[in-house]
Protein backbone atom coordinates (compact mmCIF):
# COMPACT_ATOMS: atom_id res chain seq x y z
CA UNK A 1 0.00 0.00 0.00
CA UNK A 2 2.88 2.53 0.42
CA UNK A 3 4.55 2.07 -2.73
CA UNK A 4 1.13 2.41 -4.43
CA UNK A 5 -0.25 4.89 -2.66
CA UNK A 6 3.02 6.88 -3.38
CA UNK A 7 2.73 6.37 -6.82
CA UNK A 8 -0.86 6.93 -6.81
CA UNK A 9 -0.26 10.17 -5.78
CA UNK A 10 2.66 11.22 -7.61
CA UNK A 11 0.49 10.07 -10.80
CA UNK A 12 -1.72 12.72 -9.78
CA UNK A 13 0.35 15.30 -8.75
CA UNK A 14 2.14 15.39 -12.04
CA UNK A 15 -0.77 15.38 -13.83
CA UNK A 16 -2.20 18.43 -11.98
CA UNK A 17 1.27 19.94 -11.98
CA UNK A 18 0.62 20.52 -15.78
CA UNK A 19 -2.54 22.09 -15.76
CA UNK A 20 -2.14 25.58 -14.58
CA UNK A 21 -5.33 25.83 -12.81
CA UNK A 22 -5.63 28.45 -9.99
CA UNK A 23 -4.21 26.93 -6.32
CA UNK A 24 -7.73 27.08 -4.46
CA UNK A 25 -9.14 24.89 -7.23
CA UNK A 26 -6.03 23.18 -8.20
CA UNK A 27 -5.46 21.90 -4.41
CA UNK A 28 -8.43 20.50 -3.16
CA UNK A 29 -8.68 18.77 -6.32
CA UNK A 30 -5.43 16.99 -6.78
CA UNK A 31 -6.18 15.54 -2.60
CA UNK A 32 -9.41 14.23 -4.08
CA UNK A 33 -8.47 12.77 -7.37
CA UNK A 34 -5.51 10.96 -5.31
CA UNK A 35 -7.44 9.67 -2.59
CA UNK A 36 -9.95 8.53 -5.59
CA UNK A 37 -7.26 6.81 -7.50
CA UNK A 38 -6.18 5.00 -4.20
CA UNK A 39 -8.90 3.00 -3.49
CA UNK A 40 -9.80 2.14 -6.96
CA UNK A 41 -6.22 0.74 -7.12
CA UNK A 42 -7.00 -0.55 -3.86
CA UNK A 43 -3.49 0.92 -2.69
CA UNK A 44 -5.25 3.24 -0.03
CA UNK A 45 -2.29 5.22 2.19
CA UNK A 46 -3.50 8.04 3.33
CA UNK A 47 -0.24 10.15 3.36
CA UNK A 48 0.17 9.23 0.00
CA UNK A 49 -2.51 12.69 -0.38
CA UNK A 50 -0.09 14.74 0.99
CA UNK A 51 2.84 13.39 -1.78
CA UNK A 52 0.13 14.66 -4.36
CA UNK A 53 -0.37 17.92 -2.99
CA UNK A 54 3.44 18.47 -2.38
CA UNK A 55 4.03 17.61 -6.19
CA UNK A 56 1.58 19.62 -7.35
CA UNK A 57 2.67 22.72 -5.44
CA UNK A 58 6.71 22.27 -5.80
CA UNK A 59 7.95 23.76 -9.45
CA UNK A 60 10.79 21.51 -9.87
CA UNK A 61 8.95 17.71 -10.13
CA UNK A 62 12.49 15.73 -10.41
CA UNK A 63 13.73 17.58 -6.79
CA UNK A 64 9.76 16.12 -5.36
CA UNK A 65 9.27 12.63 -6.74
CA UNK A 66 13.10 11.28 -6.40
CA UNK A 67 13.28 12.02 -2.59
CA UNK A 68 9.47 10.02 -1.89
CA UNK A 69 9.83 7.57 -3.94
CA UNK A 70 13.36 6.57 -2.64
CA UNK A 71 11.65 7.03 1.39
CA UNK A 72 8.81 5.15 0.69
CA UNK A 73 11.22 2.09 -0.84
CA UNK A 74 13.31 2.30 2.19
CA UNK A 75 11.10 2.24 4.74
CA UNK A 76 9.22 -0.73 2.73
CA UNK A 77 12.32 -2.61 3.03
CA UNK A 78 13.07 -1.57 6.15
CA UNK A 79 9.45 -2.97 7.02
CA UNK A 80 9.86 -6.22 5.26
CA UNK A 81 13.47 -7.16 7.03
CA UNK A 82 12.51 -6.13 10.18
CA UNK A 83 8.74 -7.56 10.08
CA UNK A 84 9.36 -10.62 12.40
CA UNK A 85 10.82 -8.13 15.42
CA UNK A 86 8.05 -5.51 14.85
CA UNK A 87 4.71 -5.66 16.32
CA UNK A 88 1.55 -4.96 15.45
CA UNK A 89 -0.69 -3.11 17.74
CA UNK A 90 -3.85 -3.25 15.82
């Protein structure tokens, strides 16, 4: 769900990025269209919303989507090797 979610949102954020549209429609609308996208792709993470927001509202996309995208494979990993010491409190 991270690594979707992530790339979920960054799918939207670029694509809003583009657009041009004024911030207090561009915004609200990028959240929603993310969040949308998520659980269609079944991939729901819900700060994945705030990846698509920061993409849309940074200029330079390469500076935005390198730096998440390498976090959210790290801690994945870091997730995966350390799953049988971790606990879950759910």
């Amino acid at each position: 769900n991270v690594i979707g979610g992530h790339m979920a949102g960054l799918a939207c954020g670029a694509m809003f990025h583009f657009l041009g549209w004024p911030y207090f429609v561009e915004y609200p609308l990028v959240v929603a269209a993310a969040i949308f996208l998520m659980v269609m792709l079944d991939v729901e993470h819900a700060p994945a919303a705030g990846t698509a927001l920061a993409v849309t509202m940074n200029e330079n996309l390469f500076q935005t989507i390198v730096p998440i995208l390498l976090a959210a494979l790290v801690l994945s990993q870091c997730r995966y090797l350390l799953r049988h010491h971790l606990r879950d409190l759910v």
